[in-house]
PDB file of N, CA and C in Angstrom:
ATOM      1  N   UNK A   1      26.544 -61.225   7.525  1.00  0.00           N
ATOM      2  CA  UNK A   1      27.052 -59.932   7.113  1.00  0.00           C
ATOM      3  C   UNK A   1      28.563 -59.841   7.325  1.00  0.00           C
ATOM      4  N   UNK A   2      29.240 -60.601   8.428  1.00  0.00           N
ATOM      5  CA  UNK A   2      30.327 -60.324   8.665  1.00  0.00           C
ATOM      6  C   UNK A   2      31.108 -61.413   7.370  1.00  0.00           C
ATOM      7  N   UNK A   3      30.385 -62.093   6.823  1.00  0.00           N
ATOM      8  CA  UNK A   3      31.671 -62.801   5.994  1.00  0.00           C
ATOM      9  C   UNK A   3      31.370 -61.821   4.844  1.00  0.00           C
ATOM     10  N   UNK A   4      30.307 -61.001   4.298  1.00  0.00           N
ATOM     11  CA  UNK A   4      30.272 -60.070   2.910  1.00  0.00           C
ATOM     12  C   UNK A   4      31.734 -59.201   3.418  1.00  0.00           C
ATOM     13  N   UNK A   5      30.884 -58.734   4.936  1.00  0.00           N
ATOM     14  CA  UNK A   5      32.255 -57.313   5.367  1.00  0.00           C
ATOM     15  C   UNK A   5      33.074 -57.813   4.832  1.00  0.00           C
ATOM     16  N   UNK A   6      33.916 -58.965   5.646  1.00  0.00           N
ATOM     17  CA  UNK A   6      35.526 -59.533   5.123  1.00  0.00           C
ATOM     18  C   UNK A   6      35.659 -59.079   3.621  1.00  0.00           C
ATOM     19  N   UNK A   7      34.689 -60.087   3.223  1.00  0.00           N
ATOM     20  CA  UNK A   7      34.836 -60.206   1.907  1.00  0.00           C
ATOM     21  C   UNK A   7      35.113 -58.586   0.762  1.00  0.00           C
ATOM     22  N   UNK A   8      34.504 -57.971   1.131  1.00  0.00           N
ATOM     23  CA  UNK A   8      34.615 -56.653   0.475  1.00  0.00           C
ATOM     24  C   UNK A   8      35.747 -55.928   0.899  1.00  0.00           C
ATOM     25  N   UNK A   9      36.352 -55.957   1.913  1.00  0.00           N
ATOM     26  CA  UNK A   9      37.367 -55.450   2.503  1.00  0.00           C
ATOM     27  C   UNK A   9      38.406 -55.812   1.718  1.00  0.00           C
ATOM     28  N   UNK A  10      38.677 -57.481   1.468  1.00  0.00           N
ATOM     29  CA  UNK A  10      39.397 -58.040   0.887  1.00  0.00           C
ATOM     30  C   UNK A  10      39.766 -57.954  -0.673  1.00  0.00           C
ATOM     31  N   UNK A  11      38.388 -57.558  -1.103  1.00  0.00           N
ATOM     32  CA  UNK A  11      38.437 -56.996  -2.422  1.00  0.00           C
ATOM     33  C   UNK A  11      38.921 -55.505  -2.933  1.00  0.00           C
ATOM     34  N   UNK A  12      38.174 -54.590  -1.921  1.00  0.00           N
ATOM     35  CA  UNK A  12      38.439 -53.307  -2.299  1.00  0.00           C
ATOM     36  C   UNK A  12      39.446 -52.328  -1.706  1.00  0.00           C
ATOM     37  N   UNK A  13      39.744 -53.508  -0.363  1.00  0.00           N
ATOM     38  CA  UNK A  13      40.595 -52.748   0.782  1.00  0.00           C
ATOM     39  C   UNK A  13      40.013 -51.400   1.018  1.00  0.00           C
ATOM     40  N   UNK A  14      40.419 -51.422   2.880  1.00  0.00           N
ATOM     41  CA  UNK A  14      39.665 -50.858   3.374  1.00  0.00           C
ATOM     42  C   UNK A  14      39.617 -49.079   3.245  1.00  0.00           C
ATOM     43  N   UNK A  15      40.393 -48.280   2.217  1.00  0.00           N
ATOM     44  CA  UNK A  15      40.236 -47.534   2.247  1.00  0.00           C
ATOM     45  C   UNK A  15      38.849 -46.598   1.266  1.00  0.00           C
ATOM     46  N   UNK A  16      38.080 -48.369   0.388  1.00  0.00           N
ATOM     47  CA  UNK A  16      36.968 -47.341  -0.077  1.00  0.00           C
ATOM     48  C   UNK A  16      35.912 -47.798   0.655  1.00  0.00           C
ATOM     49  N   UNK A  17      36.292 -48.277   1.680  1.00  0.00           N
ATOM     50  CA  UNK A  17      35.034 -48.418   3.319  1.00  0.00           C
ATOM     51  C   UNK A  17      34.610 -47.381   4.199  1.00  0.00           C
ATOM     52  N   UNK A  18      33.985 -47.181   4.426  1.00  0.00           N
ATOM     53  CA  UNK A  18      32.886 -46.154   5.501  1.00  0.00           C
ATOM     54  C   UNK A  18      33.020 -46.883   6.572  1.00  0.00           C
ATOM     55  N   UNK A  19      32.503 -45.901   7.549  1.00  0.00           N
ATOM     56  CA  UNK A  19      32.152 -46.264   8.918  1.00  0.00           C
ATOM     57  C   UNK A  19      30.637 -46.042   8.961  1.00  0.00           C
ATOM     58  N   UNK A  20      29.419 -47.079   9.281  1.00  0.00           N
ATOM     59  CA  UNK A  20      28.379 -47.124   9.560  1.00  0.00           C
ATOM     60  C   UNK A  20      27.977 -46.194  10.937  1.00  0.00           C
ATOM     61  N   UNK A  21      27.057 -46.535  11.231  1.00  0.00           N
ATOM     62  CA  UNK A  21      26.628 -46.025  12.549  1.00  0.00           C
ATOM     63  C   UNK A  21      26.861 -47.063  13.562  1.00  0.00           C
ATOM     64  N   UNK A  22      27.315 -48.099  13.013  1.00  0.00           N
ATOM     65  CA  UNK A  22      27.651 -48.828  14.445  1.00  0.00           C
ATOM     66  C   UNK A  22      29.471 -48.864  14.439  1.00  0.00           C
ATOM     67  N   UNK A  23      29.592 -48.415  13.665  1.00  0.00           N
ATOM     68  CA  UNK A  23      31.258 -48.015  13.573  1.00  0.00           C
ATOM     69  C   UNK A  23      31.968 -49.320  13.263  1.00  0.00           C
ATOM     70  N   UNK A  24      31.310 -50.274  11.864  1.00  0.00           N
ATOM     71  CA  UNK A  24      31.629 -51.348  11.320  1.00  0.00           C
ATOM     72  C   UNK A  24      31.727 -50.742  10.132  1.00  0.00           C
ATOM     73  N   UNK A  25      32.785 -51.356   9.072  1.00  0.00           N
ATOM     74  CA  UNK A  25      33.223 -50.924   7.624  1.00  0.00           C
ATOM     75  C   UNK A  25      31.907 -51.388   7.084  1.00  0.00           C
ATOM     76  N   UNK A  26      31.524 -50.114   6.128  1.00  0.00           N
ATOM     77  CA  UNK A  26      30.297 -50.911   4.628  1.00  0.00           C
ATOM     78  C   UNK A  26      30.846 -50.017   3.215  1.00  0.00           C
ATOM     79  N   UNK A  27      29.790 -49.998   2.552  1.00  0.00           N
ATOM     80  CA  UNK A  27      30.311 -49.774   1.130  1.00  0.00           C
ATOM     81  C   UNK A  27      28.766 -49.995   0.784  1.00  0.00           C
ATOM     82  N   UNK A  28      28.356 -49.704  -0.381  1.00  0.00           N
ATOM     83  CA  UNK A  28      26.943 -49.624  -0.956  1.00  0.00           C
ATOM     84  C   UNK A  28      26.863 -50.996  -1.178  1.00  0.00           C
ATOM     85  N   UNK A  29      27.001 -51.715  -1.432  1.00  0.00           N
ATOM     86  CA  UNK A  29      27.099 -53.152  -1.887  1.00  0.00           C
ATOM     87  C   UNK A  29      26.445 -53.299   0.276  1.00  0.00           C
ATOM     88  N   UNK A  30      27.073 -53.766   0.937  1.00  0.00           N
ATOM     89  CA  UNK A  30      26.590 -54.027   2.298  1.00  0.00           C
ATOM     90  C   UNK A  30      25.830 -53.807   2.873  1.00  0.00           C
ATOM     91  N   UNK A  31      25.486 -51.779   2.144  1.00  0.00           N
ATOM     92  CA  UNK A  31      24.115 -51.309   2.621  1.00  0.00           C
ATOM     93  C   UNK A  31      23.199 -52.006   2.239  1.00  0.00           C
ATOM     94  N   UNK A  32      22.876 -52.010   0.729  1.00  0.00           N
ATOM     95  CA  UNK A  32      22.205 -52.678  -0.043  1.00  0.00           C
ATOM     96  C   UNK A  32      21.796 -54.280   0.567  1.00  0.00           C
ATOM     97  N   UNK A  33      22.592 -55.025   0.937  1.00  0.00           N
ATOM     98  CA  UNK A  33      22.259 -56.222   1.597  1.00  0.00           C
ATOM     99  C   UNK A  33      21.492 -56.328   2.825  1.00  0.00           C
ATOM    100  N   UNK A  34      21.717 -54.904   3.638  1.00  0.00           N
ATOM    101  CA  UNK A  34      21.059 -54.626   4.803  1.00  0.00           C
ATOM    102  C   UNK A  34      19.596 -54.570   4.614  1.00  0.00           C
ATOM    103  N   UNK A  35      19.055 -54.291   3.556  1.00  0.00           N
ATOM    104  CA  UNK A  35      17.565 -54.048   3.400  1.00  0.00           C
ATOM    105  C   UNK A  35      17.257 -55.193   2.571  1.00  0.00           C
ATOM    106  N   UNK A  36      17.892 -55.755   1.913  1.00  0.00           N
ATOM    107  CA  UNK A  36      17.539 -57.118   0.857  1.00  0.00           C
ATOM    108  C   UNK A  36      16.433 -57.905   1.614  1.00  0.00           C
ATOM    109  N   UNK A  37      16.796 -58.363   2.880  1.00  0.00           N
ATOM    110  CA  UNK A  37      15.355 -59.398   3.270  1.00  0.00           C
ATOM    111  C   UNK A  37      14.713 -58.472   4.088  1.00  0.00           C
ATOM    112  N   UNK A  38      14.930 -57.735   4.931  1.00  0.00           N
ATOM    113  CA  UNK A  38      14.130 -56.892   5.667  1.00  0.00           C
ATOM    114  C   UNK A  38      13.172 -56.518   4.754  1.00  0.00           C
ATOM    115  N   UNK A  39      13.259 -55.218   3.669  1.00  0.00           N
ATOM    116  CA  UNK A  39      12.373 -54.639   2.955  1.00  0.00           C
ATOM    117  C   UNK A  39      11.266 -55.380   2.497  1.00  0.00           C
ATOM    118  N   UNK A  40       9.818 -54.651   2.846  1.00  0.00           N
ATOM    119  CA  UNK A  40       8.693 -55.716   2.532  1.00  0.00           C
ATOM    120  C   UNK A  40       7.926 -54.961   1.448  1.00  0.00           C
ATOM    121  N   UNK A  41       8.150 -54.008   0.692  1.00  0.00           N
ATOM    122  CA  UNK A  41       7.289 -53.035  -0.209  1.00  0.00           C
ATOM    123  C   UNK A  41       7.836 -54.092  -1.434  1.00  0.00           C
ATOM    124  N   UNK A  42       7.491 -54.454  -1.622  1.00  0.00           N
ATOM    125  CA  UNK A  42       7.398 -54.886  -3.234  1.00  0.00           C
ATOM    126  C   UNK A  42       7.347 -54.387  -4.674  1.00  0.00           C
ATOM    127  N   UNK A  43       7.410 -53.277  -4.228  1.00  0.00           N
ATOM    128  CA  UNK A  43       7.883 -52.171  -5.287  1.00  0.00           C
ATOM    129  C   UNK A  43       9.264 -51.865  -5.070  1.00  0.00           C
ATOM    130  N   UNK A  44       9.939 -52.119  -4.590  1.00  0.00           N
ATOM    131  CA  UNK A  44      11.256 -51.458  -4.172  1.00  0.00           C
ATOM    132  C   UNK A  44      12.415 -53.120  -4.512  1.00  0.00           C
ATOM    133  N   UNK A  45      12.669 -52.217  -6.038  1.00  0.00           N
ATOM    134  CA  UNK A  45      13.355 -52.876  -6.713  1.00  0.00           C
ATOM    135  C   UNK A  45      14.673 -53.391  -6.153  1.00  0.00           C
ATOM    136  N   UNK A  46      15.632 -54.687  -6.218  1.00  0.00           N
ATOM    137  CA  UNK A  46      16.522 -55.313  -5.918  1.00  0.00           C
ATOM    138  C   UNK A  46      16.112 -55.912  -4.033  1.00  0.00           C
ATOM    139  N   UNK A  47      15.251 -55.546  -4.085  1.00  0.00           N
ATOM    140  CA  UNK A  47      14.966 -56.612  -2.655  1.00  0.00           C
ATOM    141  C   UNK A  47      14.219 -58.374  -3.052  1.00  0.00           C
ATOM    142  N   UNK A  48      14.425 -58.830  -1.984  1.00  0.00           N
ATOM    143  CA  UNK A  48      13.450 -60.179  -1.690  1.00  0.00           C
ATOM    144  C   UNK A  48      12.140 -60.031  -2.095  1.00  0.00           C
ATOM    145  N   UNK A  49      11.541 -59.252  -1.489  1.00  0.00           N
ATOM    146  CA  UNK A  49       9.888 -58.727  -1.465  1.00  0.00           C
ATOM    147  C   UNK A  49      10.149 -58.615  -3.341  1.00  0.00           C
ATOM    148  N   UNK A  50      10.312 -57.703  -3.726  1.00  0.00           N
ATOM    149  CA  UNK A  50      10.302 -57.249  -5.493  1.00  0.00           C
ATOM    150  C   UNK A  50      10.239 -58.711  -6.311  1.00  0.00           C
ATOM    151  N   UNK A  51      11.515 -59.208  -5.701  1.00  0.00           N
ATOM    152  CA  UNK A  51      11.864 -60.770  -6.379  1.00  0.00           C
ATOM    153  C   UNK A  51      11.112 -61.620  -6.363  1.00  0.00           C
ATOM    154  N   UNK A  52      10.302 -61.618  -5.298  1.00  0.00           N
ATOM    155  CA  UNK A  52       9.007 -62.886  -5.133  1.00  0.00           C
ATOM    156  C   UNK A  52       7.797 -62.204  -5.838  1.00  0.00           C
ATOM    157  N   UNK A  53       7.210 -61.066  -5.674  1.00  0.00           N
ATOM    158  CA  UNK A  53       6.180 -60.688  -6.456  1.00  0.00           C
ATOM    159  C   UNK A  53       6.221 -60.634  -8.310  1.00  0.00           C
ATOM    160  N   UNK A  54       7.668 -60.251  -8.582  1.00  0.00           N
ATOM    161  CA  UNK A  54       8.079 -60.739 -10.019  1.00  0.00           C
ATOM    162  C   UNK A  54       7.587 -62.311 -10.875  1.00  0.00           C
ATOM    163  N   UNK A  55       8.304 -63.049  -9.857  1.00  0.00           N
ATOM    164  CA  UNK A  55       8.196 -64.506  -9.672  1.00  0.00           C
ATOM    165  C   UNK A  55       6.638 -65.007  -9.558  1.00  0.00           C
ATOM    166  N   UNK A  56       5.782 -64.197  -8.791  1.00  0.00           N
ATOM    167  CA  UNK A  56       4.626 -64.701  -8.457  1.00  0.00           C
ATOM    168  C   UNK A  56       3.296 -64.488 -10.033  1.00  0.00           C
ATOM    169  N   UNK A  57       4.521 -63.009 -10.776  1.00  0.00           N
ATOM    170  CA  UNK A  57       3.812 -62.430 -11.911  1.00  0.00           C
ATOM    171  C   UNK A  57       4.087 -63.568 -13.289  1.00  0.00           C
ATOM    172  N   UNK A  58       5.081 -64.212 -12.618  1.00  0.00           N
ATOM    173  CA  UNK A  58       6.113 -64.799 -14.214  1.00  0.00           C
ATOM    174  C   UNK A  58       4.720 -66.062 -14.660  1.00  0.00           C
ATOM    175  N   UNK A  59       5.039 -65.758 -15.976  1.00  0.00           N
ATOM    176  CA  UNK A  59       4.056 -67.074 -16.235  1.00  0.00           C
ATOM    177  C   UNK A  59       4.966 -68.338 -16.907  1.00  0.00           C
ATOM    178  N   UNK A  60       6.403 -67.627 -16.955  1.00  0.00           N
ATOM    179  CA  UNK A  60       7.327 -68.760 -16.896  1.00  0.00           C
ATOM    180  C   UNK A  60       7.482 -69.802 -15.760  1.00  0.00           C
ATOM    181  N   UNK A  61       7.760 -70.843 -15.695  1.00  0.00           N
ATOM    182  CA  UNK A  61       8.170 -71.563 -14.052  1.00  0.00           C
ATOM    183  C   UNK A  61       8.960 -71.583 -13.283  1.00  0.00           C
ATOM    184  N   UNK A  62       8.703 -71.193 -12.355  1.00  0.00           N
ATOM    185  CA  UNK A  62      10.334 -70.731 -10.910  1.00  0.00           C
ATOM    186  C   UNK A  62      10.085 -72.119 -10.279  1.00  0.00           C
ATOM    187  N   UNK A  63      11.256 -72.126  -9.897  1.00  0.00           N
ATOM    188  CA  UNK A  63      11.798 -73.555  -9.626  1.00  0.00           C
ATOM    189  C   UNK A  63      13.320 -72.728  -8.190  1.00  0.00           C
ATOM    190  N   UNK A  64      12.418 -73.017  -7.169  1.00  0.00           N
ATOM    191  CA  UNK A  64      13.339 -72.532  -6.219  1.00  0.00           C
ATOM    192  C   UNK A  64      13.944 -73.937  -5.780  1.00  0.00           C
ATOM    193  N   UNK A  65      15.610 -73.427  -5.490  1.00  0.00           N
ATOM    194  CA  UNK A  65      16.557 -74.350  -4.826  1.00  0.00           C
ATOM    195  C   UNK A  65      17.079 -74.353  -4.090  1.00  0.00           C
ATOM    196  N   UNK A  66      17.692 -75.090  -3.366  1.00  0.00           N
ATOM    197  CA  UNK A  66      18.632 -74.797  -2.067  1.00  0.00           C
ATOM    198  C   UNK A  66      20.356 -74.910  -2.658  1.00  0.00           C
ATOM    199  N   UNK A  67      20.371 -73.900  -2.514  1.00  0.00           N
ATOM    200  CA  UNK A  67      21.678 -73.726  -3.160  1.00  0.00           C
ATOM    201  C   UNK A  67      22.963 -74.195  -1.873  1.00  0.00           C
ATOM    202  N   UNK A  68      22.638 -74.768  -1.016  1.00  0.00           N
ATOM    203  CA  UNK A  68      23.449 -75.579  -0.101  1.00  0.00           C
ATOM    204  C   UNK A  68      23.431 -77.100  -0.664  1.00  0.00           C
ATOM    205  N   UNK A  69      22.872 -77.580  -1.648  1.00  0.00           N
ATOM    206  CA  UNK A  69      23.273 -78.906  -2.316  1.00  0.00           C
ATOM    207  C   UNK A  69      23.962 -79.127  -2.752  1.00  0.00           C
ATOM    208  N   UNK A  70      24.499 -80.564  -3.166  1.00  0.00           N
ATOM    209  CA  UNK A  70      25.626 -80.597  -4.610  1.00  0.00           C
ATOM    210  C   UNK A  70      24.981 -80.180  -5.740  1.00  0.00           C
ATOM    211  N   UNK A  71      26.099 -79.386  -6.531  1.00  0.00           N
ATOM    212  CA  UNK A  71      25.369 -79.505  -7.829  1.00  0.00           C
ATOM    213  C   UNK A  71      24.764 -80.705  -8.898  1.00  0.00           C
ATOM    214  N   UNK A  72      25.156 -81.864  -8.152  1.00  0.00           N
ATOM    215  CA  UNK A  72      24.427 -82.754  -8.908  1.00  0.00           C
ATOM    216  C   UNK A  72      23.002 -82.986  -8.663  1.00  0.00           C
ATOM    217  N   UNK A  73      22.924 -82.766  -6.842  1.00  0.00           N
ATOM    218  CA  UNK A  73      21.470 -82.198  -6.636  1.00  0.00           C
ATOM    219  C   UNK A  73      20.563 -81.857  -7.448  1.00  0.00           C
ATOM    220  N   UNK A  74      21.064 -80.425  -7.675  1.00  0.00           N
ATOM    221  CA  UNK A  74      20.145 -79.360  -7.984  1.00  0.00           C
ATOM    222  C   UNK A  74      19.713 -79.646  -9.521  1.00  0.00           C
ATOM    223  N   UNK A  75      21.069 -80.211 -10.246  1.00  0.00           N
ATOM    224  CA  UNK A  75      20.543 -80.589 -11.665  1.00  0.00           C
ATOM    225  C   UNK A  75      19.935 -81.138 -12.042  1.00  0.00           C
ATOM    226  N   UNK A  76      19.311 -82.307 -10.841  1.00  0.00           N
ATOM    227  CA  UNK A  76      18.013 -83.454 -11.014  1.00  0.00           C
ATOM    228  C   UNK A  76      17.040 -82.655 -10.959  1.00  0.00           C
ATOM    229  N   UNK A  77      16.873 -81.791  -9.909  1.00  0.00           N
ATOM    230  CA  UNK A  77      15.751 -81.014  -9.332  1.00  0.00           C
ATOM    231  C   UNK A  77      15.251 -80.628 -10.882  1.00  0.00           C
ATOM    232  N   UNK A  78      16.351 -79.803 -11.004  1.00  0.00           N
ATOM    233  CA  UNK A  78      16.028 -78.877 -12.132  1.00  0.00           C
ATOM    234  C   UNK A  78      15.528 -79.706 -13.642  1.00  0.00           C
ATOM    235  N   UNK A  79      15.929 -80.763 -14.133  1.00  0.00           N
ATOM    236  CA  UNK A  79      15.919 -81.545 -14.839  1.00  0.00           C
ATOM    237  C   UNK A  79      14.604 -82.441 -14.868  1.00  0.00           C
ATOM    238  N   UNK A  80      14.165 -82.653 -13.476  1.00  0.00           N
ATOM    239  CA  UNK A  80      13.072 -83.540 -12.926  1.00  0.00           C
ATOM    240  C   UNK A  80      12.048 -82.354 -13.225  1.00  0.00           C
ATOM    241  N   UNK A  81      12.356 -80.896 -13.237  1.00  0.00           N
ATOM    242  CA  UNK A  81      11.360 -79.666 -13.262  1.00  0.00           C
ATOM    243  C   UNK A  81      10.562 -79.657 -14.935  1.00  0.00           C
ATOM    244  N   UNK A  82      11.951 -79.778 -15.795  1.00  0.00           N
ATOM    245  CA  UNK A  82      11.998 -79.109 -17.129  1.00  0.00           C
ATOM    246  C   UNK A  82      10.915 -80.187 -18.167  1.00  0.00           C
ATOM    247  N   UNK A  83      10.625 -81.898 -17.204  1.00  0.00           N
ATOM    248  CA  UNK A  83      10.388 -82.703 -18.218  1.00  0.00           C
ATOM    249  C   UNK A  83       9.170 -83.151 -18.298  1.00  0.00           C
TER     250      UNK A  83
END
């Protein structure tokens, strides 16, 4: 969370930042991240939970990655997926 904070700070500067309840800068964008993996209702659109039950509905193929690879990685993965 603390590299989004930076990061948004850096973008929007800090005067369209709030003070939370722990008296750290956010912005809706940060809130929003705060509930992203926590939230477990699966109805409650733009979370983790929503995203996997979508995924679980798709009768297309999800092909999860680790997006800490090279991209040459991931393009086999993905490539090794498609054939």
């Amino acid at each position: 969370m603390e590299r989004l904070r930076t990061r948004e700070i850096k973008r929007n500067g800090l005067n369209s930042m709030l003070l939370d309840e722990n008296g750290l800068y956010t912005n809706d964008f940060l809130e929003w991240c705060k509930c992203y993996w926590t939230e477990e209702d699966q109805s409650m659109g733009g979370t983790y939970a929503e995203q996997l039950y979508q995924m679980e509905l798709s009768k297309s193929a999800v092909i999860k990655l680790d997006s800490s690879q090279p991209v040459e990685q991931l393009y086999k993965e993905v490539m090794n997926n498609i054939q």
